[in-house]
Protein backbone atom coordinates (compact mmCIF):
# COMPACT_ATOMS: atom_id res chain seq x y z
CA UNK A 1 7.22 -41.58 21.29
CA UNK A 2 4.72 -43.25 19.05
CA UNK A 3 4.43 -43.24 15.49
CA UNK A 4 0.57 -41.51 15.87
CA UNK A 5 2.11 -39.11 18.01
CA UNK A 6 4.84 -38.14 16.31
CA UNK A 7 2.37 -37.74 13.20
CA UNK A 8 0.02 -35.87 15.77
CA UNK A 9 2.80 -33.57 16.34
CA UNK A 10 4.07 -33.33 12.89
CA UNK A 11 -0.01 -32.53 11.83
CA UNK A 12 0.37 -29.21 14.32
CA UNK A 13 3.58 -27.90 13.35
CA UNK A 14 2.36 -27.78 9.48
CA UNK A 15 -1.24 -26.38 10.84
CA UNK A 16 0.30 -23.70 12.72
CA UNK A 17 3.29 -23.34 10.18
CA UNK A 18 0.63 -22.46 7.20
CA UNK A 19 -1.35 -20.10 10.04
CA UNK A 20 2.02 -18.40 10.43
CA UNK A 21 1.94 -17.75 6.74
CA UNK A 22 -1.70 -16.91 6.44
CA UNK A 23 -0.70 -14.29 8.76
CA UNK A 24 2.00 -12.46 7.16
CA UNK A 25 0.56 -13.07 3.90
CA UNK A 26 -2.93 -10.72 4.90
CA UNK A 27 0.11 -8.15 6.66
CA UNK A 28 1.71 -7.82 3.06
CA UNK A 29 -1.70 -7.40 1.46
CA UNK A 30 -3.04 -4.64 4.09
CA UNK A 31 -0.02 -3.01 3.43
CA UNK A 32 -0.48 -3.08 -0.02
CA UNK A 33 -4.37 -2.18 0.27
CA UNK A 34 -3.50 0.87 2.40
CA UNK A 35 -0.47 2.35 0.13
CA UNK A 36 -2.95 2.03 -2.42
CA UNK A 37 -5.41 4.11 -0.66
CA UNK A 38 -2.45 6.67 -0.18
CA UNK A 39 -1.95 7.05 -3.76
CA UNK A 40 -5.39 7.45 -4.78
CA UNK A 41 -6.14 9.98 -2.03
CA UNK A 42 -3.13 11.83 -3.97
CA UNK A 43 -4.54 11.61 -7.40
CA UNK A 44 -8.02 12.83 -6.18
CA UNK A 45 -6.12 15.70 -4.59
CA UNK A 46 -4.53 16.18 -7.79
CA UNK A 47 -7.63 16.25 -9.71
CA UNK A 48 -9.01 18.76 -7.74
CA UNK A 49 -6.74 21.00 -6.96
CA UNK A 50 -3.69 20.58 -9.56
CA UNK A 51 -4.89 22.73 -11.90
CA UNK A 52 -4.92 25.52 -9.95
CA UNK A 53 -1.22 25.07 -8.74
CA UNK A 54 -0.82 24.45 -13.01
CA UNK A 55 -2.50 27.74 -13.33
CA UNK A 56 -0.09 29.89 -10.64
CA UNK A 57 3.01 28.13 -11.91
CA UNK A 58 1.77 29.93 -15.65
CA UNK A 59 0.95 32.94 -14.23
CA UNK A 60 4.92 33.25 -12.22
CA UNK A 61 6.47 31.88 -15.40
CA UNK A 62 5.00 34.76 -16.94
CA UNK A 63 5.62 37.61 -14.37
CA UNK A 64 9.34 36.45 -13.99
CA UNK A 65 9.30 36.84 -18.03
CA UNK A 66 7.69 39.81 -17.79
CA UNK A 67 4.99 38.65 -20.26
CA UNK A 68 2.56 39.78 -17.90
């Protein structure tokens, strides 16, 4: 084999070597992106609706102390 080929060679192991890590690189931030996008759905939810769970968990502490 010749030295240009073996550079040839050598030139499309490192291209496809760095697309390789391109790759799993965008996976890893996807994932990231889309757990992300989990937890704000949750703390929308909990904007909207938490204070109304905040509000029955009151109102039980204070039946089951007979406050109310």
């Amino acid at each position: 084999m010749s030295e240009s080929e073996q550079g040839s060679i050598d030139k499309n192991v490192s291209r496809e070597v760095g697309i390789n890590a391109l790759r799993k690189i965008g996976k890893i931030v996807a994932d990231e992106e889309q757990h992300d996008a989990e937890k704000e759905n949750v703390l929308r939810w909990l904007a909207r609706y938490g204070w109304i769970l905040l509000l029955g968990g009151i109102l039980l502490l204070g039946y089951i102390m007979r406050l109310i």
